[in-house]
C-alpha atoms as a PDB file:
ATOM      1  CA  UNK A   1       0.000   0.000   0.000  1.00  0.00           C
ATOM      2  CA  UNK A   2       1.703   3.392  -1.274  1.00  0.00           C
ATOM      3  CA  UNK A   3       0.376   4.730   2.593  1.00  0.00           C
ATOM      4  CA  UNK A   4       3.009   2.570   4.012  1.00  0.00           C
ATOM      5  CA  UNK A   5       5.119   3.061   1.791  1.00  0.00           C
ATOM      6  CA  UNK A   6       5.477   6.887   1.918  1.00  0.00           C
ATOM      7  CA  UNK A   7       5.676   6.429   5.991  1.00  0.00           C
ATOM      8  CA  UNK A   8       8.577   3.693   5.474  1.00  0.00           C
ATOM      9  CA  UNK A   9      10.638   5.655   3.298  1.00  0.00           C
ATOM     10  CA  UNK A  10      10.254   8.423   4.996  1.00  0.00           C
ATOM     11  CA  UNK A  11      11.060   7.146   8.030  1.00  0.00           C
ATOM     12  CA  UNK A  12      14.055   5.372   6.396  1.00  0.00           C
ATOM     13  CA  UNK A  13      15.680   8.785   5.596  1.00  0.00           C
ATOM     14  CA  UNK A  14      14.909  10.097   8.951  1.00  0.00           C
ATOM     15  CA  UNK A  15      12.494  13.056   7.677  1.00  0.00           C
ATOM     16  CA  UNK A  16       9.234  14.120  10.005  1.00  0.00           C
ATOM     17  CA  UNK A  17       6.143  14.768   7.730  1.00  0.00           C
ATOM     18  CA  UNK A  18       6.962  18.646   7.962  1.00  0.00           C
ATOM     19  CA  UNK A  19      10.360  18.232   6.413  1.00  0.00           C
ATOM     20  CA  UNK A  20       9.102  16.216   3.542  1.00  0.00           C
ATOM     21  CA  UNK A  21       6.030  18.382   3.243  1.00  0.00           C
ATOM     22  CA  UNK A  22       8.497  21.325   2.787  1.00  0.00           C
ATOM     23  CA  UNK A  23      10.560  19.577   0.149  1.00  0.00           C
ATOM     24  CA  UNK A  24       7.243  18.834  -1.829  1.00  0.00           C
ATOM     25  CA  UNK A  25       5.613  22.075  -1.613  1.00  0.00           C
ATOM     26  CA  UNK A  26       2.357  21.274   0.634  1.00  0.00           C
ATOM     27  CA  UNK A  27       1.351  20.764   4.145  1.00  0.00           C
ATOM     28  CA  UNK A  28       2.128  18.466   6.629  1.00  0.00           C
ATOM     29  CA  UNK A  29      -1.210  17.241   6.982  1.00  0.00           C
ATOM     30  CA  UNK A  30      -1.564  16.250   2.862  1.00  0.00           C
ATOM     31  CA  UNK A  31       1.413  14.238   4.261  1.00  0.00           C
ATOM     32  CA  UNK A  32       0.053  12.774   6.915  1.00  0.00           C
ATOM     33  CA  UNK A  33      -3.308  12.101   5.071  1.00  0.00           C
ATOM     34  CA  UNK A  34      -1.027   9.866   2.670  1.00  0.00           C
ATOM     35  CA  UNK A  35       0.446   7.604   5.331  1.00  0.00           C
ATOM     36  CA  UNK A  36      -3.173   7.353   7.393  1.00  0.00           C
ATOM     37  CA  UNK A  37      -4.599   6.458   3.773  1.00  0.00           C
ATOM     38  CA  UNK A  38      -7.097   9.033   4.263  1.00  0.00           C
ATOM     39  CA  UNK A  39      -5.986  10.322   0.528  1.00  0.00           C
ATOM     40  CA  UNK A  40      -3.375   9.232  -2.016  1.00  0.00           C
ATOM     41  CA  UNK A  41      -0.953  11.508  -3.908  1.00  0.00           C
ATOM     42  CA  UNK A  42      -1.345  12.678  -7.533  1.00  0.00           C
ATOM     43  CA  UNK A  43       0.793  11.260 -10.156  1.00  0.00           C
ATOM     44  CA  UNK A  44       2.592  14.240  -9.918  1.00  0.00           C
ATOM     45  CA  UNK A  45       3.464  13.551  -6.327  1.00  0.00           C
ATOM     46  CA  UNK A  46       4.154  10.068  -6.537  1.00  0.00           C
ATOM     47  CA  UNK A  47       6.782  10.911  -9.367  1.00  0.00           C
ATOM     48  CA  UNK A  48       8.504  13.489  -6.887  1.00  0.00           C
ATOM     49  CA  UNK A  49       8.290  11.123  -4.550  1.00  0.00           C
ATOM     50  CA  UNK A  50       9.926   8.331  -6.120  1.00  0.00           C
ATOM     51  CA  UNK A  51      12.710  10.937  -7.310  1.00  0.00           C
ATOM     52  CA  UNK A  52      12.932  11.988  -3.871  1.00  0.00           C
ATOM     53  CA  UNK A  53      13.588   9.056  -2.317  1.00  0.00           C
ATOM     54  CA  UNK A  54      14.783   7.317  -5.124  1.00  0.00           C
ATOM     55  CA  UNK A  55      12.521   4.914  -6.187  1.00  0.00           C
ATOM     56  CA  UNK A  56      10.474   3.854  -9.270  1.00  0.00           C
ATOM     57  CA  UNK A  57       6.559   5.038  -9.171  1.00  0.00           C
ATOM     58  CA  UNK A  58       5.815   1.090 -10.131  1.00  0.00           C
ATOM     59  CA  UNK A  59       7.531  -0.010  -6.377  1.00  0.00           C
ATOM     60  CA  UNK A  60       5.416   3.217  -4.575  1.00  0.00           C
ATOM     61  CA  UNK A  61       2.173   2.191  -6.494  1.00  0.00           C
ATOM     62  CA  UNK A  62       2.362  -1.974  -5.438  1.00  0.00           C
ATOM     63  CA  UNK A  63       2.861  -2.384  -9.284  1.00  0.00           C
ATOM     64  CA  UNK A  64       5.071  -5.781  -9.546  1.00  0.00           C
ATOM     65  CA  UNK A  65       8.310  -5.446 -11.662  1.00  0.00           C
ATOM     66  CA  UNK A  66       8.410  -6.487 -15.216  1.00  0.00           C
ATOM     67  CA  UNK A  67      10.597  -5.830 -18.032  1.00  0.00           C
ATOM     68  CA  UNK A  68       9.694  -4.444 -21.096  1.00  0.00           C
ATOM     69  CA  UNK A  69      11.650  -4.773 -24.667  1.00  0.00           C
ATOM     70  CA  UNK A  70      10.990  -2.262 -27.494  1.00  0.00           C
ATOM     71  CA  UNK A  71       9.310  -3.868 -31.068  1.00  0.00           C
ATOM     72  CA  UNK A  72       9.882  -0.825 -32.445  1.00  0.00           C
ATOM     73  CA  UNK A  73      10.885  -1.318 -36.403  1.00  0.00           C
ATOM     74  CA  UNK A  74       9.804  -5.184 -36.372  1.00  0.00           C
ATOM     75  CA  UNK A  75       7.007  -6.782 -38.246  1.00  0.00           C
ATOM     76  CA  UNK A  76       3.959  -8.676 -36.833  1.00  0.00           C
ATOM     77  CA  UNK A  77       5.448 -11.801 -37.652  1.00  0.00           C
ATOM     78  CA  UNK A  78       8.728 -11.159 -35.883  1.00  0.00           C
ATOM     79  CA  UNK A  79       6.856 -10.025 -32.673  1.00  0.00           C
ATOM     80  CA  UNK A  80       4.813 -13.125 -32.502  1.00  0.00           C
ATOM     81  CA  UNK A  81       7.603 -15.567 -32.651  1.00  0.00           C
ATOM     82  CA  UNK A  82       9.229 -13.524 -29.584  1.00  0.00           C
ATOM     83  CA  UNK A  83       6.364 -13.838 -27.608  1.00  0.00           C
ATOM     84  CA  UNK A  84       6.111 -17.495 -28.774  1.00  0.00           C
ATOM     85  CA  UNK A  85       9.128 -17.552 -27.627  1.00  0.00           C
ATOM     86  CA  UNK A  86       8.734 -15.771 -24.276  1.00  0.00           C
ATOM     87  CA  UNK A  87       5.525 -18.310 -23.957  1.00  0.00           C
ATOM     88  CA  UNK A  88       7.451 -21.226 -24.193  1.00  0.00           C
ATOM     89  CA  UNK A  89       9.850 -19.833 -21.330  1.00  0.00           C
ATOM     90  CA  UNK A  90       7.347 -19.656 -19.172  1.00  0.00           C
ATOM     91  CA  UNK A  91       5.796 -22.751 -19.848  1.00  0.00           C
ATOM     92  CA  UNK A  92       9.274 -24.714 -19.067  1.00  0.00           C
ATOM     93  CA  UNK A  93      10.262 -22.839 -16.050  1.00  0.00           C
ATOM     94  CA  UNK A  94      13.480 -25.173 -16.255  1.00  0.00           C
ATOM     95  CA  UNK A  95      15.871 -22.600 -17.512  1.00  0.00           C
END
């Protein structure tokens, strides 16, 4: 849950809610209504946040980690035999 994760971090650099507050431009209490999970910060917060404390958005959102490889410039065909390929992976689990 981001809530917990704002309070961890947070705590982790040994900031109170006023300091970090400061650093982002708004009150205390927006910071405190994060980590109670009263309200959740806009996308625009949750990317300075994860500059801030140097994290990706995906780890502050609960969003698993995955890896992503650009197509760009190959046909249709091409894609489908990587993720043919990528399916078959997954299916053998041996490797």
């Amino acid at each position: 849950m981001i809530a917990d994760k704002i309070k961890m971090l947070r705590e982790k650099k040994g900031i109170t809610q006023a300091e970090l507050a400061k650093k982002l431009g708004i009150t205390r209490s927006g910071v405190n209504a994060w980590e109670m999970g009263i309200s959740v910060p806009s996308t625009q917060y949750v990317v300075e946040l994860s500059m801030f404390f140097k994290v990706s958005a995906d780890y502050l959102l609960g969003i698993p980690s995955s890896a992503t490889v650009s197509v760009e410039g190959l046909s249709d065909r091409q894609i489908a035999s990587i993720v043919e390929i990528i399916e078959c992976y997954k299916e053998k689990q041996d490797f």
